[in-house]
Protein backbone atom coordinates (compact mmCIF):
# COMPACT_ATOMS: atom_id res chain seq x y z
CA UNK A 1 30.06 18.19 -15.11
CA UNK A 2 29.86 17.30 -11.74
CA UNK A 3 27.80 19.63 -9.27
CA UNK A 4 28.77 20.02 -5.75
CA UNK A 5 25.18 19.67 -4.18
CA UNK A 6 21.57 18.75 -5.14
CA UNK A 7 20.79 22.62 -4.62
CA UNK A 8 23.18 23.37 -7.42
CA UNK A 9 22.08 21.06 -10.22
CA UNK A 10 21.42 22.69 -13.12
CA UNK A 11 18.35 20.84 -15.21
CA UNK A 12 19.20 18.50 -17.38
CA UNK A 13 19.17 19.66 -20.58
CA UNK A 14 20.84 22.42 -19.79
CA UNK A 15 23.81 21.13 -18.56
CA UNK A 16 23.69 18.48 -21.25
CA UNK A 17 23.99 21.69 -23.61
CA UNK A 18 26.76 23.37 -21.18
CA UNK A 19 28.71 20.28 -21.70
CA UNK A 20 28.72 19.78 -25.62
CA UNK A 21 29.51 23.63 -25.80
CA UNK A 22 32.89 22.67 -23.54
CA UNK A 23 33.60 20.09 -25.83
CA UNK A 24 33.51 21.78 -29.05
CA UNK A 25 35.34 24.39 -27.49
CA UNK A 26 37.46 21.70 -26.47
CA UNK A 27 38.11 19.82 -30.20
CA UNK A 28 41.30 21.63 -31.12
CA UNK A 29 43.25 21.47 -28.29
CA UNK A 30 42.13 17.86 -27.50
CA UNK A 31 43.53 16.93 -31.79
CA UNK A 32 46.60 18.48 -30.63
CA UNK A 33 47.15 16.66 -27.54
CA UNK A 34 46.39 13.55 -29.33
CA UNK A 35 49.11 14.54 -32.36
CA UNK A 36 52.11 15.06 -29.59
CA UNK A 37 53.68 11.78 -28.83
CA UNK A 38 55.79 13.26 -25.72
CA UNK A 39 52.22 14.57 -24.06
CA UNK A 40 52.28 14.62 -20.61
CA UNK A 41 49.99 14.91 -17.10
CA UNK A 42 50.22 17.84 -15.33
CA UNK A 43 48.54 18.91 -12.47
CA UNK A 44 48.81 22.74 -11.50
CA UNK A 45 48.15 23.48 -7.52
CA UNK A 46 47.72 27.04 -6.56
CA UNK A 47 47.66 28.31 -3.52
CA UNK A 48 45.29 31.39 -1.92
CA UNK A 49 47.80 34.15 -2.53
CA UNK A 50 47.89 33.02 -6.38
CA UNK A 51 44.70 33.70 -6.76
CA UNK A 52 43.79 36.62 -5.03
CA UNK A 53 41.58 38.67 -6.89
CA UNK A 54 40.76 38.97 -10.79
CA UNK A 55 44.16 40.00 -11.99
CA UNK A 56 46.27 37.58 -10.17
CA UNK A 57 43.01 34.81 -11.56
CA UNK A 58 43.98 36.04 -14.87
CA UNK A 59 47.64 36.00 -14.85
CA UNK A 60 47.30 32.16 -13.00
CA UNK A 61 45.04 31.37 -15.97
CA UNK A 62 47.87 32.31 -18.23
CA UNK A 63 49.96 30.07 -16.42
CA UNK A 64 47.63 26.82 -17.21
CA UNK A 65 47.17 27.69 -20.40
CA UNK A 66 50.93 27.87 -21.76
CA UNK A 67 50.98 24.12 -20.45
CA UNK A 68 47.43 23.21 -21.89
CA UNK A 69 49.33 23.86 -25.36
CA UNK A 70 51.38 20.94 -24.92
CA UNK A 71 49.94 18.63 -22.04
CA UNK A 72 47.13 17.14 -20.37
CA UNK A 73 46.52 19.88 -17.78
CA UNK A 74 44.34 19.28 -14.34
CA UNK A 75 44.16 22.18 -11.79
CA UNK A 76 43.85 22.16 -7.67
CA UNK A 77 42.82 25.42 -6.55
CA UNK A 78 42.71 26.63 -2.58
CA UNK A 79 40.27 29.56 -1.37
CA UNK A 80 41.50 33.12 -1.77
CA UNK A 81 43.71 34.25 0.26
CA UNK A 82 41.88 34.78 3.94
CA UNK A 83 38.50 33.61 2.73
CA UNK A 84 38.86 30.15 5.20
CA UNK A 85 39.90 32.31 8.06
CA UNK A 86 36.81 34.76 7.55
CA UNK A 87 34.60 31.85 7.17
CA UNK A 88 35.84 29.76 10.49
CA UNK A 89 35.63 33.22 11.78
CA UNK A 90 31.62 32.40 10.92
CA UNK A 91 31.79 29.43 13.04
CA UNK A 92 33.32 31.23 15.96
CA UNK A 93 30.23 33.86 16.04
CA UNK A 94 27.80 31.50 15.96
CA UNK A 95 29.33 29.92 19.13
CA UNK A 96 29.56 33.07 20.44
CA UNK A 97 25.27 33.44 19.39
CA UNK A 98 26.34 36.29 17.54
CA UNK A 99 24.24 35.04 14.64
CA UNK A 100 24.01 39.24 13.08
CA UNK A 101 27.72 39.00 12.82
CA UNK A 102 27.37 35.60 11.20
CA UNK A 103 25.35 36.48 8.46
CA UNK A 104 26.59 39.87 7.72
CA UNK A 105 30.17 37.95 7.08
CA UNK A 106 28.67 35.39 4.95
CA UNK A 107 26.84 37.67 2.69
CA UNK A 108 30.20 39.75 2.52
CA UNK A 109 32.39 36.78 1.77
CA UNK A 110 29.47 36.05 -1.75
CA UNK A 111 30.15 39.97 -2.25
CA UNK A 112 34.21 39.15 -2.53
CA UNK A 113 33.74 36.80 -5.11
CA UNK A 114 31.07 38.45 -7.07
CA UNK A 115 33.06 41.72 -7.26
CA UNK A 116 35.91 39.45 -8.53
CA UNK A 117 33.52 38.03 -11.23
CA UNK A 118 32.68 41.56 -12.06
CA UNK A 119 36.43 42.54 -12.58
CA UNK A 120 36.76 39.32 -14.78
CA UNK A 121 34.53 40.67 -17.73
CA UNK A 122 33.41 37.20 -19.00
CA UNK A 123 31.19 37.04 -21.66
CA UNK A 124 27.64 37.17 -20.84
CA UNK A 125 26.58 34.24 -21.04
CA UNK A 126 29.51 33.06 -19.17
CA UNK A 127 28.66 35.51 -16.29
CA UNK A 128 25.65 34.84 -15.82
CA UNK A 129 26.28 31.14 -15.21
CA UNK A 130 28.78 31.54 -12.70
CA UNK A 131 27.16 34.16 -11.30
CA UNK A 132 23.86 32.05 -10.64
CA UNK A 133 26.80 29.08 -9.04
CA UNK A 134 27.99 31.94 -6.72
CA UNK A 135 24.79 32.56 -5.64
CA UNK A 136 23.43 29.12 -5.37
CA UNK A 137 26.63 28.47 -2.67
CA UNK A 138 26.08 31.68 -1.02
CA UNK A 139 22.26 30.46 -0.17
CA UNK A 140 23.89 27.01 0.74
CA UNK A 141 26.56 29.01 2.89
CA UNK A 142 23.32 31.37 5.02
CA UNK A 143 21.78 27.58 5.31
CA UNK A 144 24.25 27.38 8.03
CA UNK A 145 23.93 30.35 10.21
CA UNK A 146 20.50 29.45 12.18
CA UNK A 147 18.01 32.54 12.15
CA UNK A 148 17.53 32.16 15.62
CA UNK A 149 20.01 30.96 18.89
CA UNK A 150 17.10 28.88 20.63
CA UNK A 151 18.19 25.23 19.65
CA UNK A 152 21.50 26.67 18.72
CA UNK A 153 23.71 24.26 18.79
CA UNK A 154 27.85 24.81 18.86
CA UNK A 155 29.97 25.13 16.37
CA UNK A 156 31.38 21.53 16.28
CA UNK A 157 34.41 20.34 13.72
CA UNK A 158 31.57 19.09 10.99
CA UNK A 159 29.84 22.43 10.81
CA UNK A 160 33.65 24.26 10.82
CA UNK A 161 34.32 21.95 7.84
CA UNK A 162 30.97 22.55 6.30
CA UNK A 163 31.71 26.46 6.22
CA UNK A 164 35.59 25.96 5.57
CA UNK A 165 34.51 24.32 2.25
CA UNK A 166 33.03 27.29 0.96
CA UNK A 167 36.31 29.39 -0.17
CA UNK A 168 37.49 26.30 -2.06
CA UNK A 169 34.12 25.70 -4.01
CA UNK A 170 33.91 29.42 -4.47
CA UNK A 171 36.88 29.94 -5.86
CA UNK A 172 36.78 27.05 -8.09
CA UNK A 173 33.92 29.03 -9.96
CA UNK A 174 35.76 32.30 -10.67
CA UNK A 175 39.23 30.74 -11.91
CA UNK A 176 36.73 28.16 -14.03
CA UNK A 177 35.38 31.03 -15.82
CA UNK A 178 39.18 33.07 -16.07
CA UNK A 179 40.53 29.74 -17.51
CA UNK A 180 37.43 30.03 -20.58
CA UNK A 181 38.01 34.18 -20.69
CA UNK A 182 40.88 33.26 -21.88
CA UNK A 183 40.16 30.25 -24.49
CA UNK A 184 40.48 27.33 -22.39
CA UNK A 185 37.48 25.10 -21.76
CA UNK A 186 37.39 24.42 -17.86
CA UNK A 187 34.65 22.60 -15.46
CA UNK A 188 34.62 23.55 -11.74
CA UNK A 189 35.25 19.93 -9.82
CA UNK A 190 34.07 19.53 -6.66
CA UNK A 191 37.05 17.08 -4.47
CA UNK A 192 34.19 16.27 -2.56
CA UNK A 193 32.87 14.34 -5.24
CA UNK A 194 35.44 11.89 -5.14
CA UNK A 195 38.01 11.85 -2.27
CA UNK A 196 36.93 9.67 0.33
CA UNK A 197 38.10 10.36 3.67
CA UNK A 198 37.50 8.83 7.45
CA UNK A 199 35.12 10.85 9.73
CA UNK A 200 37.91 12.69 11.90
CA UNK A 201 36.64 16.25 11.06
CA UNK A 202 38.94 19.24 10.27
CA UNK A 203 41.93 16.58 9.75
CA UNK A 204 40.65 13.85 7.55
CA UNK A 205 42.31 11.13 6.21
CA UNK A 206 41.85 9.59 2.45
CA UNK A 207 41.48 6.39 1.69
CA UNK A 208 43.62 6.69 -1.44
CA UNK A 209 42.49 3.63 -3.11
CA UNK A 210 38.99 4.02 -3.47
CA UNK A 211 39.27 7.85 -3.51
CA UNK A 212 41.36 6.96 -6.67
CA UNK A 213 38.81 4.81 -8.65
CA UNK A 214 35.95 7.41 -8.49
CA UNK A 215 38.19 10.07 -8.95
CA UNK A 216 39.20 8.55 -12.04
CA UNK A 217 35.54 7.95 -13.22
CA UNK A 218 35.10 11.93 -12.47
CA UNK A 219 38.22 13.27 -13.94
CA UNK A 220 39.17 11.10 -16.90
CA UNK A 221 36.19 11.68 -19.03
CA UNK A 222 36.79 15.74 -18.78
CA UNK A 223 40.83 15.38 -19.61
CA UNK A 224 39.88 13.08 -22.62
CA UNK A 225 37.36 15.51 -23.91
CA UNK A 226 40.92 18.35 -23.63
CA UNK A 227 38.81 19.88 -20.81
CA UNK A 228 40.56 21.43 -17.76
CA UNK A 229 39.18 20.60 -14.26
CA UNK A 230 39.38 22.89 -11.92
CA UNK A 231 39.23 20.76 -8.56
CA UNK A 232 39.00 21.99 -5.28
CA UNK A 233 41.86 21.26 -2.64
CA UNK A 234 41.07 20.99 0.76
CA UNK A 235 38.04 18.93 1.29
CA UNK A 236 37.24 15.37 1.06
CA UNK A 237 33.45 13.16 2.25
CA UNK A 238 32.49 10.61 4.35
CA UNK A 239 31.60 7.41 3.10
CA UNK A 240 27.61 9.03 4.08
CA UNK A 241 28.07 12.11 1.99
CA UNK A 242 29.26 14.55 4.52
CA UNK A 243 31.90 16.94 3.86
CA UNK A 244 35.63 17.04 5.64
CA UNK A 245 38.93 18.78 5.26
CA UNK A 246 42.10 17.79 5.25
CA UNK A 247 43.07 20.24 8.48
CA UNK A 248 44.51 23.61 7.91
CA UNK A 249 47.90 24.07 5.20
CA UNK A 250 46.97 21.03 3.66
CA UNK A 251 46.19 21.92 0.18
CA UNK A 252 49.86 21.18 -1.18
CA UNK A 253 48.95 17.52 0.25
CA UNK A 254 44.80 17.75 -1.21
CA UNK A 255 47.31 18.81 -4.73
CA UNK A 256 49.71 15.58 -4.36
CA UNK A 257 46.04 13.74 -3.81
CA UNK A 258 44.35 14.65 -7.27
CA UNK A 259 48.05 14.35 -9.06
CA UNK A 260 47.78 11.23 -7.68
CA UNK A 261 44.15 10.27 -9.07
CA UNK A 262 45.46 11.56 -12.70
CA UNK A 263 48.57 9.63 -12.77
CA UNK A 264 50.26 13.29 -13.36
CA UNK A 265 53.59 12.98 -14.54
CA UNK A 266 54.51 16.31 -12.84
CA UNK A 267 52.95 18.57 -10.25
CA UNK A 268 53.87 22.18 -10.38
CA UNK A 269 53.17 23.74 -6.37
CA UNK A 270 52.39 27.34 -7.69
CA UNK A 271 53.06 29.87 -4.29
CA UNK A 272 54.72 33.06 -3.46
CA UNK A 273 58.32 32.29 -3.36
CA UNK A 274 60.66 31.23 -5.75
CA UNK A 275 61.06 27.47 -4.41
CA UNK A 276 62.67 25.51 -1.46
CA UNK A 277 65.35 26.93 0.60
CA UNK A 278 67.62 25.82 3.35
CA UNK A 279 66.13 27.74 6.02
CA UNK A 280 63.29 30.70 6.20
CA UNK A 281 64.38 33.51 3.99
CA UNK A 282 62.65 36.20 5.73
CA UNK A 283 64.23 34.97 8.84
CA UNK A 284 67.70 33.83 7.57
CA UNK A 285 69.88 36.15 5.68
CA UNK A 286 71.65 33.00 4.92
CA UNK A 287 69.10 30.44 3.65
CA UNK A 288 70.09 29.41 -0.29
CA UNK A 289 67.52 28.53 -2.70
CA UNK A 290 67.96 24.95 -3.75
CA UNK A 291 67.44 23.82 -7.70
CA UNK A 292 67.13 20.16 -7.73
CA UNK A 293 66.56 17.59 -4.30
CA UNK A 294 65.85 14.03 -4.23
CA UNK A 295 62.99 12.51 -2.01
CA UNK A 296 65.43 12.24 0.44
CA UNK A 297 67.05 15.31 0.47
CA UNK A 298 63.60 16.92 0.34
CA UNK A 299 62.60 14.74 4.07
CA UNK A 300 66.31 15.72 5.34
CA UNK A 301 65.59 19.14 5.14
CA UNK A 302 61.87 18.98 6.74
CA UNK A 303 63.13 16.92 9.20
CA UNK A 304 66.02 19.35 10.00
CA UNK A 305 63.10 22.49 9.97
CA UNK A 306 62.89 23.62 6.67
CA UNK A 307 59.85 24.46 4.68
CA UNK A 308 59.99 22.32 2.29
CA UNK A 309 56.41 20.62 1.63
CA UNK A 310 53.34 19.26 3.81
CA UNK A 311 54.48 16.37 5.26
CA UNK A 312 52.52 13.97 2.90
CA UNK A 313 53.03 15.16 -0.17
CA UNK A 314 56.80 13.37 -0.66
CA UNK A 315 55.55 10.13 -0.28
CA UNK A 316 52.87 9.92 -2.34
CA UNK A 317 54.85 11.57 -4.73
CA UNK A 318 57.78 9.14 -4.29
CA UNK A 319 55.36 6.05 -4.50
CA UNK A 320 54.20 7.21 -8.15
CA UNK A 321 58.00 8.76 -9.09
CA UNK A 322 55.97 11.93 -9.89
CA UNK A 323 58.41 14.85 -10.19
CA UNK A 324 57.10 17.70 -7.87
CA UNK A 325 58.22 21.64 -8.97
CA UNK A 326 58.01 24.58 -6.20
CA UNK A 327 57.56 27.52 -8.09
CA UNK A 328 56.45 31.14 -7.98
CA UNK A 329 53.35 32.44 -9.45
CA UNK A 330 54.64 35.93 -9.83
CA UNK A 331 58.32 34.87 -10.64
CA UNK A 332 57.17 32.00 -13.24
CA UNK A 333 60.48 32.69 -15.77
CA UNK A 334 62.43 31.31 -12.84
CA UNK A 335 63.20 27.45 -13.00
CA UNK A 336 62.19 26.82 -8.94
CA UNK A 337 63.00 23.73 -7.00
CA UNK A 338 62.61 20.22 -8.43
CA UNK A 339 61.96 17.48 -6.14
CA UNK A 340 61.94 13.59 -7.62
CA UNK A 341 63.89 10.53 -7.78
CA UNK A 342 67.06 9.92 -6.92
CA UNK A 343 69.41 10.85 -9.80
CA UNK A 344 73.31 10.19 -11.00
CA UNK A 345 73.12 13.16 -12.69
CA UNK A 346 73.51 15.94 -10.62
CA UNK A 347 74.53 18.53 -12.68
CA UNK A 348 71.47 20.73 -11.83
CA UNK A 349 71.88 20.24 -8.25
CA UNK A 350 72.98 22.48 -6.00
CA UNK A 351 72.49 26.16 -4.80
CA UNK A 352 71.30 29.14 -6.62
């Protein structure tokens, strides 16, 4: 397992022991990959709105697990739903030398996810180790907010990506722990770790090669051991260590990133809606849902001001010929859209 930060290390032994308990747990499903001869990668992305709260946790959980059955499953998770607005919010009081307001919305934002913990009902001894995580990042998240404003300095675009990080790494706790509630061993992975970015704050770039070999030596070991990581989206580092994010809606990209590092064979975009469409449903009585695109057809329709994907994801997914699925999280007996290589079949294509 992989920590985030020196402050969260467990000791050693410890760990060591946390580790051979995910593996044993691990055994069965790994001798079943290992028996099916059609096993594929899959890498599950869900956004905030998937996993907001305990119940929709659960239910996501669900989700991984049906395809943990048959494949080699890694997950991307985002923050809850509003938990990176609330903690830029953070940033903005502390500009603002409101430092009260700071900390009072920091120690509420730990309170979110430890009520969701509580509505969980892991095991105890599964509680209680989250529960110590959670609390280790909330004391890493008040390290932030200075207890005084003399020597205050602003809230520049490496502290807003400092606090930003938070909701992922959070997060990544909680649906860790729903994923094992449920019998299926999981390890929160901190992106961090392993994507290597350039130092342009709140929109960093990866440097896909390198970000790929160490992501490999992080992720490979845990998928060959049956174990589910549970990555964050979002974030990236510096070459020096220090933490960046990809800028704001990029977690579908941060998704394409780690599918990417796995060599996934398919990456399921778990959101809200029921896939791509031609135009804005809530805006366009008109707008079909689409079954099947190409690469192609999938740029067309961005470039023609559909919703379709973040801008990077199609061509990193075309450069691997990784199919990419758009599907909905509370609608998952529907098919969804299927982006990937150009096809002469095209029986599937077409409009719902």
């Amino acid at each position: 397992m992989t920590p985030e930060n020196a402050q969260e290390n467990l000791a050693g032994e410890e760990r060591a022991a946390e580790f051979a308990k995910l593996s044993r747990f691990a055994a069965g499903r790994k001798r079943t990959l290992e028996q099916n001869e059609k096993q594929k990668t899959v890498a599950f992305k869900f956004g905030g709105s998937s996993l907001l709260g305990a119940k929709r946790m659960l239910h996501a959980a669900g989700l991984v697990r049906d395809a943990a059955e048959e494949h080699s499953v890694t997950v991307v998770v985002s923050a809850m739903k509003g938990m990176t607005d609330r903690l830029l919010g953070i940033a903005n009081a502390l500009e603002a030398g409101k430092l009260q307001r700071a900390r009072l919305e920091a120690e509420a934002i730990l309170q979110a996810h430890l009520d969701v913990l509580s509505e969980l009902q892991l095991e105890e001894e599964d509680e209680l180790r989250v529960r110590r995580e959670l609390l280790l990042l909330g004391r890493d998240l008040m390290h932030e907010i200075p207890q005084t404003t003399y020597g205050c300095n602003p809230a520049d675009a490496a502290l807003r990506d400092r606090l930003a990080s938070f909701g992922e790494r959070l997060c990544s706790r909680l649906f860790a722990g729903a994923l094992g509630k449920i019998g299926v061993p999981a390890v929160p992975v901190s992106s961090s770790d392993f994507v290597i970015t350039c130092e342009t704050f709140q929109a960093a770039k990866p440097e896909l090669a390198e970000t790929c070999r160490r992501g490999r030596e992080v992720l490979r070991p845990l998928l060959n051991e049956g174990i589910v990581p549970v990555v964050t989206g979002f974030l990236g580092m510096t070459r020096d260590g220090r933490v960046t994010t990809l800028g704001r809606n990029s977690s579908d990209y941060s998704g394409a990133i780690i599918a990417y590092v796995v060599e996934a064979d398919e990456l399921v975009i778990w959101t809200d809606v029921d896939g791509v469409y031609t135009a804005n449903p809530n805006e366009n009585a008109e707008a079909k849902l689409l079954h099947e695109l190409s690469y192609d057809e999938a740029h067309a329709l961005a470039r023609a001001g559909a919703k379709v994907l973040h801008a990077n994801v199609l061509p990193l997914a075309a450069e691997s010929g990784m199919v990419v699925w758009v599907r909905n999280t509370f609608n998952p007996q529907f098919r969804g859209t299927k982006i990937g290589p150009a096809s002469g079949e095209s029986g599937e294509r077409g409009e719902a």
